[in-house]
PDB file of N, CA and C in Angstrom:
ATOM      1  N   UNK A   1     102.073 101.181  85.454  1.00  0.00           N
ATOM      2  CA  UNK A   1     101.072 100.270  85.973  1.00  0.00           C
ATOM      3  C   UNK A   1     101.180 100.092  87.485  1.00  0.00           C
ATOM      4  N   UNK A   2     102.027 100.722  88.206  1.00  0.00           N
ATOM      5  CA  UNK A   2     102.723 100.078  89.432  1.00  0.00           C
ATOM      6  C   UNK A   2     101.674 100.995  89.917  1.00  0.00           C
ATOM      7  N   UNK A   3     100.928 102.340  89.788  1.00  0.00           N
ATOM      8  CA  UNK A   3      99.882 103.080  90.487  1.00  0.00           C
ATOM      9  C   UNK A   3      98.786 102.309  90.492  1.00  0.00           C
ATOM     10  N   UNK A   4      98.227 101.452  89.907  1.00  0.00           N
ATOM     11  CA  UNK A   4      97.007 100.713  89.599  1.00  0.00           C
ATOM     12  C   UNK A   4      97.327  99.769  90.724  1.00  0.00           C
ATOM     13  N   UNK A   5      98.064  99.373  91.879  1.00  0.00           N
ATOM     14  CA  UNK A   5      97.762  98.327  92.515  1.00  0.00           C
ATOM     15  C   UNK A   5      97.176  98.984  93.574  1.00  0.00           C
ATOM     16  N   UNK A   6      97.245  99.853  93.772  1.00  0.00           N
ATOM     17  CA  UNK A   6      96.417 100.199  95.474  1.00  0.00           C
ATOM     18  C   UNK A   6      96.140 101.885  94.833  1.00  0.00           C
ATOM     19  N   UNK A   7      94.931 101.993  93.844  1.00  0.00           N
ATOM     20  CA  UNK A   7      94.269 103.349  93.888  1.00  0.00           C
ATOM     21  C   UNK A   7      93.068 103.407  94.039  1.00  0.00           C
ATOM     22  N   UNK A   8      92.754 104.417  94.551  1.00  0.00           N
ATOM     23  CA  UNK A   8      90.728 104.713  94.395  1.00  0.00           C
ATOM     24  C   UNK A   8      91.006 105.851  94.492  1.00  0.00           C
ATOM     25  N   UNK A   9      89.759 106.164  92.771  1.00  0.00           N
ATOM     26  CA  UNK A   9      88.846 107.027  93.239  1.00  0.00           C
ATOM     27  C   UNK A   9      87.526 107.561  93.170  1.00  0.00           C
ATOM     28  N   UNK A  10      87.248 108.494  93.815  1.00  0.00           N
ATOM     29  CA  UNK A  10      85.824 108.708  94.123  1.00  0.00           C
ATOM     30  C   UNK A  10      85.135 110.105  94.148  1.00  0.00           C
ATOM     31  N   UNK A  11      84.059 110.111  94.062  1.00  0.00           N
ATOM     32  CA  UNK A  11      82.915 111.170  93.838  1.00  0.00           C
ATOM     33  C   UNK A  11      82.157 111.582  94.675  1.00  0.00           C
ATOM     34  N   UNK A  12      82.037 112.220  95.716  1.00  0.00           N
ATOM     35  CA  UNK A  12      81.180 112.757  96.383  1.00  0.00           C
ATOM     36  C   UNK A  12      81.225 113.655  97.244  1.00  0.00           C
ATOM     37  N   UNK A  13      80.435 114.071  98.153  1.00  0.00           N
ATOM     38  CA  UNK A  13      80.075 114.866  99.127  1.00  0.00           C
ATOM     39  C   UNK A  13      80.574 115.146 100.681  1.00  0.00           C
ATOM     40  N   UNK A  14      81.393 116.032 101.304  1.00  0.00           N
ATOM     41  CA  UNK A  14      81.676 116.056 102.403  1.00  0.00           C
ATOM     42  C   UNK A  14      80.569 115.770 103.446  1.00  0.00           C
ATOM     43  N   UNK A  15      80.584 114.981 104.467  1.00  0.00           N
ATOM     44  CA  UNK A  15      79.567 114.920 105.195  1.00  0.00           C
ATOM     45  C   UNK A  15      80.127 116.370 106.665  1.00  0.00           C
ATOM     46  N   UNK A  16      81.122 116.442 106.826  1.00  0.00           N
ATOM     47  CA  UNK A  16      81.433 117.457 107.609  1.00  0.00           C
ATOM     48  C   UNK A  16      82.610 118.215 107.060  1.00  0.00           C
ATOM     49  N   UNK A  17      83.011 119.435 107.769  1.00  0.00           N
ATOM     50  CA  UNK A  17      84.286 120.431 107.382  1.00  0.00           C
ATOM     51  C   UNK A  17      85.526 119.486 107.829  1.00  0.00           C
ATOM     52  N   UNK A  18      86.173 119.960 107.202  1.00  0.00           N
ATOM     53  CA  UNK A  18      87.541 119.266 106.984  1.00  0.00           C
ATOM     54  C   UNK A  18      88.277 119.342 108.578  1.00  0.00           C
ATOM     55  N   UNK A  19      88.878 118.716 108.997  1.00  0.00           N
ATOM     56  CA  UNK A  19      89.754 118.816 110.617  1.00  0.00           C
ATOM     57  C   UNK A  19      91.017 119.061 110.290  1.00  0.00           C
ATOM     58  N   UNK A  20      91.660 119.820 110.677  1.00  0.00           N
ATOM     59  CA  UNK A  20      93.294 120.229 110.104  1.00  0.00           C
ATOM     60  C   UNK A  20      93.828 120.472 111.295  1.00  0.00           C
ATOM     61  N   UNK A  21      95.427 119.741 111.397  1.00  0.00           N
ATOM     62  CA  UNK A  21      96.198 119.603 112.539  1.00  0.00           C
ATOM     63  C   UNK A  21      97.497 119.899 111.980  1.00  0.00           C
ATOM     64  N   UNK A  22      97.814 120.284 112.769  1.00  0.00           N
ATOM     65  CA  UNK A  22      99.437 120.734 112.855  1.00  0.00           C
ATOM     66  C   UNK A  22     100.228 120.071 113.710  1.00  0.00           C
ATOM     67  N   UNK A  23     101.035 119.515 113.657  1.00  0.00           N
ATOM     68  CA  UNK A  23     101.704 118.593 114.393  1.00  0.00           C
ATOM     69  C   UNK A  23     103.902 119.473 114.557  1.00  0.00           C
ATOM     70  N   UNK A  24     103.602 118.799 116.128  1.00  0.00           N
ATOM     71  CA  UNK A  24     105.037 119.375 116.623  1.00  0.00           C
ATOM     72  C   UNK A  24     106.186 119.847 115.614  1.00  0.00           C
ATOM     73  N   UNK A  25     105.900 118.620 114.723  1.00  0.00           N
ATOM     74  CA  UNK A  25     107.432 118.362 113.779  1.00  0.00           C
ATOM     75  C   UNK A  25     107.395 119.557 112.799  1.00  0.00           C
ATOM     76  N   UNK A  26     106.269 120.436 112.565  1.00  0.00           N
ATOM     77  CA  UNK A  26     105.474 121.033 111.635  1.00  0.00           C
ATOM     78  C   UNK A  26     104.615 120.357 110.201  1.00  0.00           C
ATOM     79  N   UNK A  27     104.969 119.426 110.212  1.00  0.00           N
ATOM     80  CA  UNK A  27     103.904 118.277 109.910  1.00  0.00           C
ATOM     81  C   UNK A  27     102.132 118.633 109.696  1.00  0.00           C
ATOM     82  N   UNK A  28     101.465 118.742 108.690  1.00  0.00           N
ATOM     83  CA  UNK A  28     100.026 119.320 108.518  1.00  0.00           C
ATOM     84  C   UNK A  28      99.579 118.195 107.969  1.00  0.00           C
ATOM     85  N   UNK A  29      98.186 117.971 108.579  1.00  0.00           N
ATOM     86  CA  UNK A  29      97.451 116.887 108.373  1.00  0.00           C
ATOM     87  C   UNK A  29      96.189 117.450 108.271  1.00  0.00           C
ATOM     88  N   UNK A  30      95.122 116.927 107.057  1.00  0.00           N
ATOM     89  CA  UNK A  30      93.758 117.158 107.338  1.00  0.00           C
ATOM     90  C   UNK A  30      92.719 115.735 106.925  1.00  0.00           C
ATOM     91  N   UNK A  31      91.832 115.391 107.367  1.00  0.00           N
ATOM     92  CA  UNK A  31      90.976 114.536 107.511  1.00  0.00           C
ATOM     93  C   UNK A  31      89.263 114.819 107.225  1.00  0.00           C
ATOM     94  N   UNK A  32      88.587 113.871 106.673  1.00  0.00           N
ATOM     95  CA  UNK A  32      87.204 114.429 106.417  1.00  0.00           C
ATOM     96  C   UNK A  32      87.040 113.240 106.371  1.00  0.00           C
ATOM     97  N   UNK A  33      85.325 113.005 105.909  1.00  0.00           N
ATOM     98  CA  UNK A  33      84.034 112.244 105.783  1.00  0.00           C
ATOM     99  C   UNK A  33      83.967 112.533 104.556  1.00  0.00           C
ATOM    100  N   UNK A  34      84.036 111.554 103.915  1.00  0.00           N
ATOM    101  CA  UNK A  34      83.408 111.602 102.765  1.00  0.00           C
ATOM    102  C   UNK A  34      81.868 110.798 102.122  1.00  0.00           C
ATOM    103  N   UNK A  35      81.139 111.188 101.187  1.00  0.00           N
ATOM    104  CA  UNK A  35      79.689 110.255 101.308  1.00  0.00           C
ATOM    105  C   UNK A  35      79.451 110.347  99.554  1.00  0.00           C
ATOM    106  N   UNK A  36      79.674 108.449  99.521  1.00  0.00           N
ATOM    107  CA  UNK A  36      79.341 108.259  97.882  1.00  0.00           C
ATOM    108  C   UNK A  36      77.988 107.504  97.612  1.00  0.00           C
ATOM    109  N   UNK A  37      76.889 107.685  97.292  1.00  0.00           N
ATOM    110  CA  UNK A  37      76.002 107.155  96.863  1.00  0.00           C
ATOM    111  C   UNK A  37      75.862 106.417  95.750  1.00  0.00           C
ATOM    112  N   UNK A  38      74.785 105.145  95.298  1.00  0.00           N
ATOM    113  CA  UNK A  38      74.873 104.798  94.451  1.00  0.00           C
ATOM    114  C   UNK A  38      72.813 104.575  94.426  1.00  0.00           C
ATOM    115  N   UNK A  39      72.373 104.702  93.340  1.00  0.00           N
ATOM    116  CA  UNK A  39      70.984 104.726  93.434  1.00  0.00           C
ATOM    117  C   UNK A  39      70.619 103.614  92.255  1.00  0.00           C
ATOM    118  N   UNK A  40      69.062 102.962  92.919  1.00  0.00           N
ATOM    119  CA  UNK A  40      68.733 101.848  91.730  1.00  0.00           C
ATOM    120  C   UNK A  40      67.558 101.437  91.840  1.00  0.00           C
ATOM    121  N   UNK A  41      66.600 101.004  91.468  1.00  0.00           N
ATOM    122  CA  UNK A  41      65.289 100.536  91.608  1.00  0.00           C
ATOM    123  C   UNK A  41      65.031  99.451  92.588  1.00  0.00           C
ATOM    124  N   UNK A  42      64.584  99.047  92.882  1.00  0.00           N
ATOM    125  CA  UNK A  42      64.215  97.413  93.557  1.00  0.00           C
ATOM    126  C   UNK A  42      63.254  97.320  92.898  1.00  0.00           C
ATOM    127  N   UNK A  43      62.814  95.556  93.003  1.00  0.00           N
ATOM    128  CA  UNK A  43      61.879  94.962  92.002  1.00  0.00           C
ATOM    129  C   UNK A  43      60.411  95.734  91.880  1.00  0.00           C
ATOM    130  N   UNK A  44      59.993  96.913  93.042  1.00  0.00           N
ATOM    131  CA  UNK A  44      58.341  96.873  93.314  1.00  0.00           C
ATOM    132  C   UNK A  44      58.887  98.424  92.205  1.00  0.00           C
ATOM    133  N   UNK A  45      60.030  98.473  91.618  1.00  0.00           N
ATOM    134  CA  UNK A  45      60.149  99.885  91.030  1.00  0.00           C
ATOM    135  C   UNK A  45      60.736 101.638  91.937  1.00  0.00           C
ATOM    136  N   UNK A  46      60.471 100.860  93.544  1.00  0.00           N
ATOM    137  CA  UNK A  46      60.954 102.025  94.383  1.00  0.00           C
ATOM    138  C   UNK A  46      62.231 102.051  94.648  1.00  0.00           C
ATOM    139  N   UNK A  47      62.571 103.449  94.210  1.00  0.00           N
ATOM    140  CA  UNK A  47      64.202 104.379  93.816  1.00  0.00           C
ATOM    141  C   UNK A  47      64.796 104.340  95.469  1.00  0.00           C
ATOM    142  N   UNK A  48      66.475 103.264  95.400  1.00  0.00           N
ATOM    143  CA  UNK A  48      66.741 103.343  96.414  1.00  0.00           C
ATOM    144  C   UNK A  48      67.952 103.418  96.269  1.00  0.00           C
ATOM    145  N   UNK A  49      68.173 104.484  97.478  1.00  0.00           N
ATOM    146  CA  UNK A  49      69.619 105.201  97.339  1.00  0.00           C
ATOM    147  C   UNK A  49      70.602 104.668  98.769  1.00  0.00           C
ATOM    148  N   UNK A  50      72.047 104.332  98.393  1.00  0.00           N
ATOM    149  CA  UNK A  50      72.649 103.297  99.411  1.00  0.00           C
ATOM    150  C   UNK A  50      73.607 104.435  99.637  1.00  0.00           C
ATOM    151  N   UNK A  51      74.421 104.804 100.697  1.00  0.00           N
ATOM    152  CA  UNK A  51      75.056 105.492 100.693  1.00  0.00           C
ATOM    153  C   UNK A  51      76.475 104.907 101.311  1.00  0.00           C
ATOM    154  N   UNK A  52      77.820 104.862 101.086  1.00  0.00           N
ATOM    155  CA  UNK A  52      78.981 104.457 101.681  1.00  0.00           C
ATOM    156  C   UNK A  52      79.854 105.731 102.495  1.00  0.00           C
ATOM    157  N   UNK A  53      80.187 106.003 103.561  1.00  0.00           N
ATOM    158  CA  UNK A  53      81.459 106.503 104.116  1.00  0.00           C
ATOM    159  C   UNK A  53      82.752 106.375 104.024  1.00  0.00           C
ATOM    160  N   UNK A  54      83.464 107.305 103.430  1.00  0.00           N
ATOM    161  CA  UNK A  54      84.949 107.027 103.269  1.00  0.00           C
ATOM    162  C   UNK A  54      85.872 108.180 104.054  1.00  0.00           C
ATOM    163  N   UNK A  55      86.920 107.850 104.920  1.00  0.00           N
ATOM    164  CA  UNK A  55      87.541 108.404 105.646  1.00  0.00           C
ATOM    165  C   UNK A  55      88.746 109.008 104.728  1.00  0.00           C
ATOM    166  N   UNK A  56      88.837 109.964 104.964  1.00  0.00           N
ATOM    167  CA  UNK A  56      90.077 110.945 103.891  1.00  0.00           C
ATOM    168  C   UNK A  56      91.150 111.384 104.364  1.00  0.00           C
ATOM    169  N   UNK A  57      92.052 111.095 104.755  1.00  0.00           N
ATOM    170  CA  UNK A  57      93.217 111.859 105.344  1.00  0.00           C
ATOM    171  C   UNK A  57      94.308 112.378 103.838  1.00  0.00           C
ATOM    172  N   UNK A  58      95.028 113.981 104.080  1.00  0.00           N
ATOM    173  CA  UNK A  58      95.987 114.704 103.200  1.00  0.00           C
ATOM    174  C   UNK A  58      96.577 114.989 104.138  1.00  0.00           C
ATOM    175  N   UNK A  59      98.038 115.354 103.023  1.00  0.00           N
ATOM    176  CA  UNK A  59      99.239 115.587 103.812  1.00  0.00           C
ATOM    177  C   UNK A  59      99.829 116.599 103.474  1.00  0.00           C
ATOM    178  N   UNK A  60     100.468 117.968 104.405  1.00  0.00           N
ATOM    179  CA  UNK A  60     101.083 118.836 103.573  1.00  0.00           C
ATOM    180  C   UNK A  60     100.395 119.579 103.058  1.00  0.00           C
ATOM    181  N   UNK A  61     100.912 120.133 101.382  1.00  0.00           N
ATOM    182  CA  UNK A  61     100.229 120.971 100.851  1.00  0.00           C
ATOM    183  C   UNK A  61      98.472 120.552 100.544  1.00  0.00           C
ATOM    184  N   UNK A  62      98.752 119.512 100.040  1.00  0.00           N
ATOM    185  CA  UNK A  62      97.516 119.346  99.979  1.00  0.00           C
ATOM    186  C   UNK A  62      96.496 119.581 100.780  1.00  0.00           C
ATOM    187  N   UNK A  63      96.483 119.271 102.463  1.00  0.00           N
ATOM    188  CA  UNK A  63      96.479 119.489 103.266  1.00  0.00           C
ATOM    189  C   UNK A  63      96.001 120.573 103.433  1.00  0.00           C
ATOM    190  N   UNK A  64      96.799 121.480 103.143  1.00  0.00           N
ATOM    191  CA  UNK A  64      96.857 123.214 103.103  1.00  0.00           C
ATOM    192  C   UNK A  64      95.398 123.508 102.184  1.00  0.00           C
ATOM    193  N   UNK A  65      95.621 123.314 101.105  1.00  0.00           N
ATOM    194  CA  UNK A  65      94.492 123.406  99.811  1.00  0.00           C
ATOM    195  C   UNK A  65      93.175 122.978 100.646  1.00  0.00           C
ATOM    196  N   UNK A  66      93.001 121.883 100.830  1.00  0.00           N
ATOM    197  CA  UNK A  66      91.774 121.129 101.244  1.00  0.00           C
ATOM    198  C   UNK A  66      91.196 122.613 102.413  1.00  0.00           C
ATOM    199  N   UNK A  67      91.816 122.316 103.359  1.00  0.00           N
ATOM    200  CA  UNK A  67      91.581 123.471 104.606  1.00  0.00           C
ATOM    201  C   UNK A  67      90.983 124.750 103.658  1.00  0.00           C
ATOM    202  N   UNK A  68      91.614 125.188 103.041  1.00  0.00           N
ATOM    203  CA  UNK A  68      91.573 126.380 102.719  1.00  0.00           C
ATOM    204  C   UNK A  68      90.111 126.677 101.574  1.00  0.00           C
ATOM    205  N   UNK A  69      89.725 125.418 100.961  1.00  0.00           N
ATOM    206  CA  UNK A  69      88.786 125.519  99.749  1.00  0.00           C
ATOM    207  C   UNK A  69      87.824 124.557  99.947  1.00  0.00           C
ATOM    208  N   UNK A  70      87.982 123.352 101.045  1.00  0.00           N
ATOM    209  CA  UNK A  70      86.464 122.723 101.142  1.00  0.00           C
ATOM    210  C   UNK A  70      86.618 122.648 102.475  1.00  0.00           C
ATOM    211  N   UNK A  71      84.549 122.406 102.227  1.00  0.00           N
ATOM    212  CA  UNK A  71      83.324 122.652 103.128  1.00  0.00           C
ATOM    213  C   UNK A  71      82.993 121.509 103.159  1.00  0.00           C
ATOM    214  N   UNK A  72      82.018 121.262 104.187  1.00  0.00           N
ATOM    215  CA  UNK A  72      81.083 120.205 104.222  1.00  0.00           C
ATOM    216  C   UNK A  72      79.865 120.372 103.563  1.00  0.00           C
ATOM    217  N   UNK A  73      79.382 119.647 102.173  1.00  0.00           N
ATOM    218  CA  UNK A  73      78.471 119.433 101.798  1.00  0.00           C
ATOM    219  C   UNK A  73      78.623 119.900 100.140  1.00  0.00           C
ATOM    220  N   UNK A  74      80.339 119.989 100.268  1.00  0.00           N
ATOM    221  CA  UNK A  74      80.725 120.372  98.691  1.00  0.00           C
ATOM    222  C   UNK A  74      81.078 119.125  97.858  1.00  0.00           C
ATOM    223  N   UNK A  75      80.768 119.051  96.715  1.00  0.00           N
ATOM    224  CA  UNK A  75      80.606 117.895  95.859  1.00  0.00           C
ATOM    225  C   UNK A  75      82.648 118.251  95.276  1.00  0.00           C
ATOM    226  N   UNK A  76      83.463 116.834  95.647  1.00  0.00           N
ATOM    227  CA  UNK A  76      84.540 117.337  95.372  1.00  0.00           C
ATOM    228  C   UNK A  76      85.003 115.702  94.530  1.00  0.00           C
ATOM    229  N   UNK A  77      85.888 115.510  93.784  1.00  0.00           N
ATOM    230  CA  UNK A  77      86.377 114.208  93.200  1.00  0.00           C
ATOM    231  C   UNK A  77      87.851 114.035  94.105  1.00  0.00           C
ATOM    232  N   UNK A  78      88.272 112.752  94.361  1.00  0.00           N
ATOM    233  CA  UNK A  78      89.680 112.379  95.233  1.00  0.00           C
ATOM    234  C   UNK A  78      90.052 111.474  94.439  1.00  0.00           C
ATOM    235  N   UNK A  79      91.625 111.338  94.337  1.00  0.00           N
ATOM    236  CA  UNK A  79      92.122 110.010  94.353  1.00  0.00           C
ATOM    237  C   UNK A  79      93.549 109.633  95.282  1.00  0.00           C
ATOM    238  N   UNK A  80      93.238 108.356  95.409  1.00  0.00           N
ATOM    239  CA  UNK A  80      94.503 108.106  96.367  1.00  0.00           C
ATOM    240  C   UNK A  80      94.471 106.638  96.949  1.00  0.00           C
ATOM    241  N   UNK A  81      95.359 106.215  97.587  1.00  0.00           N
ATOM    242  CA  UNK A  81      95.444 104.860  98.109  1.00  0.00           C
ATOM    243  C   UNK A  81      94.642 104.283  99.021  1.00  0.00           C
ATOM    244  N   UNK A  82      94.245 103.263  99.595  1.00  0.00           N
ATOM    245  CA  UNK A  82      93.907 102.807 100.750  1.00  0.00           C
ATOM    246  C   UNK A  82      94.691 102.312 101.695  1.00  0.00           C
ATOM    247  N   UNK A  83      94.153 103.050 103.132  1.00  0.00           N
ATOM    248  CA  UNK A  83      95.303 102.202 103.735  1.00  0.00           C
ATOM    249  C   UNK A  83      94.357 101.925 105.090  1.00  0.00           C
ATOM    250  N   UNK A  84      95.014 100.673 105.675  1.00  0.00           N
ATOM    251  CA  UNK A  84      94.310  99.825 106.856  1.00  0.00           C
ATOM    252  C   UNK A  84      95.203  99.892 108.055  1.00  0.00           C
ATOM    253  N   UNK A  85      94.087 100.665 109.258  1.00  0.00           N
ATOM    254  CA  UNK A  85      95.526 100.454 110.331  1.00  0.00           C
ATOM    255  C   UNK A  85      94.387  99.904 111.505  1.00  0.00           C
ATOM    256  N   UNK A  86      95.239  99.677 112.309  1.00  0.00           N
ATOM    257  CA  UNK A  86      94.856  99.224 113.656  1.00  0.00           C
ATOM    258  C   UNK A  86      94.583 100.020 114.781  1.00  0.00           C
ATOM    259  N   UNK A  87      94.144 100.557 115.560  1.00  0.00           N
ATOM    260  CA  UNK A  87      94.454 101.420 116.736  1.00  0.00           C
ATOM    261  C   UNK A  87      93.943 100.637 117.855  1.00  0.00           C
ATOM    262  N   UNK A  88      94.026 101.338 119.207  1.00  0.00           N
ATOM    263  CA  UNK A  88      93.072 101.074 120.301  1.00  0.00           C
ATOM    264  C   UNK A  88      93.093 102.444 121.169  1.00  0.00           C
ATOM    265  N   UNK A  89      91.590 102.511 121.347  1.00  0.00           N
ATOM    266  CA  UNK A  89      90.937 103.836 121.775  1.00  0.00           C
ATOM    267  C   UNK A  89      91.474 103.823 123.660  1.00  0.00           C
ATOM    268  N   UNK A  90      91.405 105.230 123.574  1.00  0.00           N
ATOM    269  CA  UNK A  90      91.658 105.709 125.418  1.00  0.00           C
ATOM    270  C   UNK A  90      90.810 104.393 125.908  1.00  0.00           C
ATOM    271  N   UNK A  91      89.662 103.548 126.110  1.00  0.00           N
ATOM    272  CA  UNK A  91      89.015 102.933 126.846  1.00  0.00           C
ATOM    273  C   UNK A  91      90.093 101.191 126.647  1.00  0.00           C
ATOM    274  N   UNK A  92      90.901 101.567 125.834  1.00  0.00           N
ATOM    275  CA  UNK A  92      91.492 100.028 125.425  1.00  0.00           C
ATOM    276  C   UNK A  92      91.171  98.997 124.491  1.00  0.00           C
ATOM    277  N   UNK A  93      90.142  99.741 123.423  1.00  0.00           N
ATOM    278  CA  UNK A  93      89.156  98.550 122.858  1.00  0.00           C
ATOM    279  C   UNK A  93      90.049  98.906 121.412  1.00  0.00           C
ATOM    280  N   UNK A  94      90.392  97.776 120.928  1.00  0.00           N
ATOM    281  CA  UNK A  94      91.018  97.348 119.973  1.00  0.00           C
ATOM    282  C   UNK A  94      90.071  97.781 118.104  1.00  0.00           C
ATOM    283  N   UNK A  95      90.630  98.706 117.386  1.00  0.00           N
ATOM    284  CA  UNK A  95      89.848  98.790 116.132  1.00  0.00           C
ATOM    285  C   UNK A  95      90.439  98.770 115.073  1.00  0.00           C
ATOM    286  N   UNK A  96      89.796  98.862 113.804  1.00  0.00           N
ATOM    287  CA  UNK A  96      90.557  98.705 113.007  1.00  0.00           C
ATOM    288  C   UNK A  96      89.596  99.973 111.703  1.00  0.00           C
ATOM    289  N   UNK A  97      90.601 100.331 111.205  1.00  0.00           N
ATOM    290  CA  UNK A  97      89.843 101.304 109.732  1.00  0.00           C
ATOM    291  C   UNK A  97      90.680 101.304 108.845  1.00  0.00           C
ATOM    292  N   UNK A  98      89.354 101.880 107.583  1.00  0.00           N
ATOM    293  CA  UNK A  98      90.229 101.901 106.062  1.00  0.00           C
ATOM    294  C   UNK A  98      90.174 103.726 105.811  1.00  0.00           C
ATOM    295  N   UNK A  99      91.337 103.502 105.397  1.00  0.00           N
ATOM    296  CA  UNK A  99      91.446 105.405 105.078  1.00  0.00           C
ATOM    297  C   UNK A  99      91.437 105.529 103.781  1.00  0.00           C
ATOM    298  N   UNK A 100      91.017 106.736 102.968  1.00  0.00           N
ATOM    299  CA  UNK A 100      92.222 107.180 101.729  1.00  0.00           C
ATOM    300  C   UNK A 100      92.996 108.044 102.132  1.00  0.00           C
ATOM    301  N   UNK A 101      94.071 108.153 101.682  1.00  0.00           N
ATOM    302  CA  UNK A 101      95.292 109.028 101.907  1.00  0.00           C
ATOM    303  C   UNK A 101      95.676 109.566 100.581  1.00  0.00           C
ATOM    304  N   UNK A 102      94.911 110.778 100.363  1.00  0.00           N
ATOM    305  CA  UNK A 102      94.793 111.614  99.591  1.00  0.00           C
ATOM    306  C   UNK A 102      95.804 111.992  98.346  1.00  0.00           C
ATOM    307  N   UNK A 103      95.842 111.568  97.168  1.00  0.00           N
ATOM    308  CA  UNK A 103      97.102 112.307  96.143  1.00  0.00           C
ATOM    309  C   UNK A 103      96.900 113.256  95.271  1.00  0.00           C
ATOM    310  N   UNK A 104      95.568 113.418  95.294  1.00  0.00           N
ATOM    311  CA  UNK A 104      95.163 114.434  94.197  1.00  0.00           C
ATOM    312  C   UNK A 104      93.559 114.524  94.346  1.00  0.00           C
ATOM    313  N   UNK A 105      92.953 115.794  94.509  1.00  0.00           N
ATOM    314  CA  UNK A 105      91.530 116.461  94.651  1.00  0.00           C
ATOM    315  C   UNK A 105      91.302 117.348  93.797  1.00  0.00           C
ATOM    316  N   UNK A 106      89.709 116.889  93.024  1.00  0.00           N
ATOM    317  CA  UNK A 106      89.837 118.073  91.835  1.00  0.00           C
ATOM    318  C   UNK A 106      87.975 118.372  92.854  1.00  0.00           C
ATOM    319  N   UNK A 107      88.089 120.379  92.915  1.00  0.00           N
ATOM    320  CA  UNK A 107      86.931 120.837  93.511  1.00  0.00           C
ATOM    321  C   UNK A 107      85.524 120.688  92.449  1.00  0.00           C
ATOM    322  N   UNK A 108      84.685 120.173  92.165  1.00  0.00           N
ATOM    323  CA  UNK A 108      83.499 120.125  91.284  1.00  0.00           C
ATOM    324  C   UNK A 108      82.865 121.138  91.458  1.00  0.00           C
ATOM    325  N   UNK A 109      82.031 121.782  90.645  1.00  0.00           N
ATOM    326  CA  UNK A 109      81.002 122.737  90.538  1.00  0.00           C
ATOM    327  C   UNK A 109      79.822 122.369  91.112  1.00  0.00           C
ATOM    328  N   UNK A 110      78.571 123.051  90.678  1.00  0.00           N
ATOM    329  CA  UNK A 110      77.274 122.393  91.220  1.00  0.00           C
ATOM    330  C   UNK A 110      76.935 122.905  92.664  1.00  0.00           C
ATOM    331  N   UNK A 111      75.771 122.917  92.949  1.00  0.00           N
ATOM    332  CA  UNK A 111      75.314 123.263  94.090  1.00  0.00           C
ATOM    333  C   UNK A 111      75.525 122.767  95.665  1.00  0.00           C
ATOM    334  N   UNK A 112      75.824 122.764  96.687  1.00  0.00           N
ATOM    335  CA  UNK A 112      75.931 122.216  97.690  1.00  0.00           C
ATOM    336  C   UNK A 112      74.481 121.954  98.629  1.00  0.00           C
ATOM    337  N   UNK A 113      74.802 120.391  98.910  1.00  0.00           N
ATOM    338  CA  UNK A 113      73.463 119.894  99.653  1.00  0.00           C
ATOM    339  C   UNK A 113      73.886 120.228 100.865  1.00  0.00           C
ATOM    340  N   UNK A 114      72.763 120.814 101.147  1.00  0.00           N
ATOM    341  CA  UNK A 114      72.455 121.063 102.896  1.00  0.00           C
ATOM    342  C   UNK A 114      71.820 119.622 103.941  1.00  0.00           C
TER     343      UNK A 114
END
């Protein structure tokens, strides 16, 4: 039960190609956009589709995999934790984001939206 306190996961679509870094230590990192929709009527009956952004960071092999087998605009399933950090950009301005940090990606079939 101790995995159930901090998991998500999710269904959808790369909005861009994956970014993969290599770091000094030899350390491999990759990062994406991810885009989950959810669709529903409103009262006049017109079909409306909401869309959310989720930031993806993998580590390692996984890492490796991701690079190597997804695209942007491939329908892929994730699961993994959330995590919240703080930064502040070259200009000094103070931000904050939610990531997933990737534990497991299964590639889906199906066509890719352009």
């Amino acid at each position: 039960m101790s995995t159930l306190r901090n998991s998500v996961r999710l269904i959808g679509r790369l909005g861009r190609d994956p970014e993969f870094k290599e770091f000094e230590s030899g350390k491999k990192m990759v990062n994406f956009s991810l885009a989950t929709s959810d669709v529903y009527y409103d009262d006049q009956g017109n079909r409306v589709e909401q869309t959310q952004w989720h930031y993806v960071l993998a580590w390692g092999k996984l890492a490796e995999t991701v690079e190597k087998f997804v695209r942007k605009g491939q329908e892929i399933a994730v699961e993994g934790k959330l995590v919240y950090r703080d930064y502040e950009t070259k200009e000094g301005v103070k931000k904050s984001t939610t990531e997933v940090v990737l534990s497991e990606l299964v590639l889906l079939g199906g066509k890719e939206k352009s």
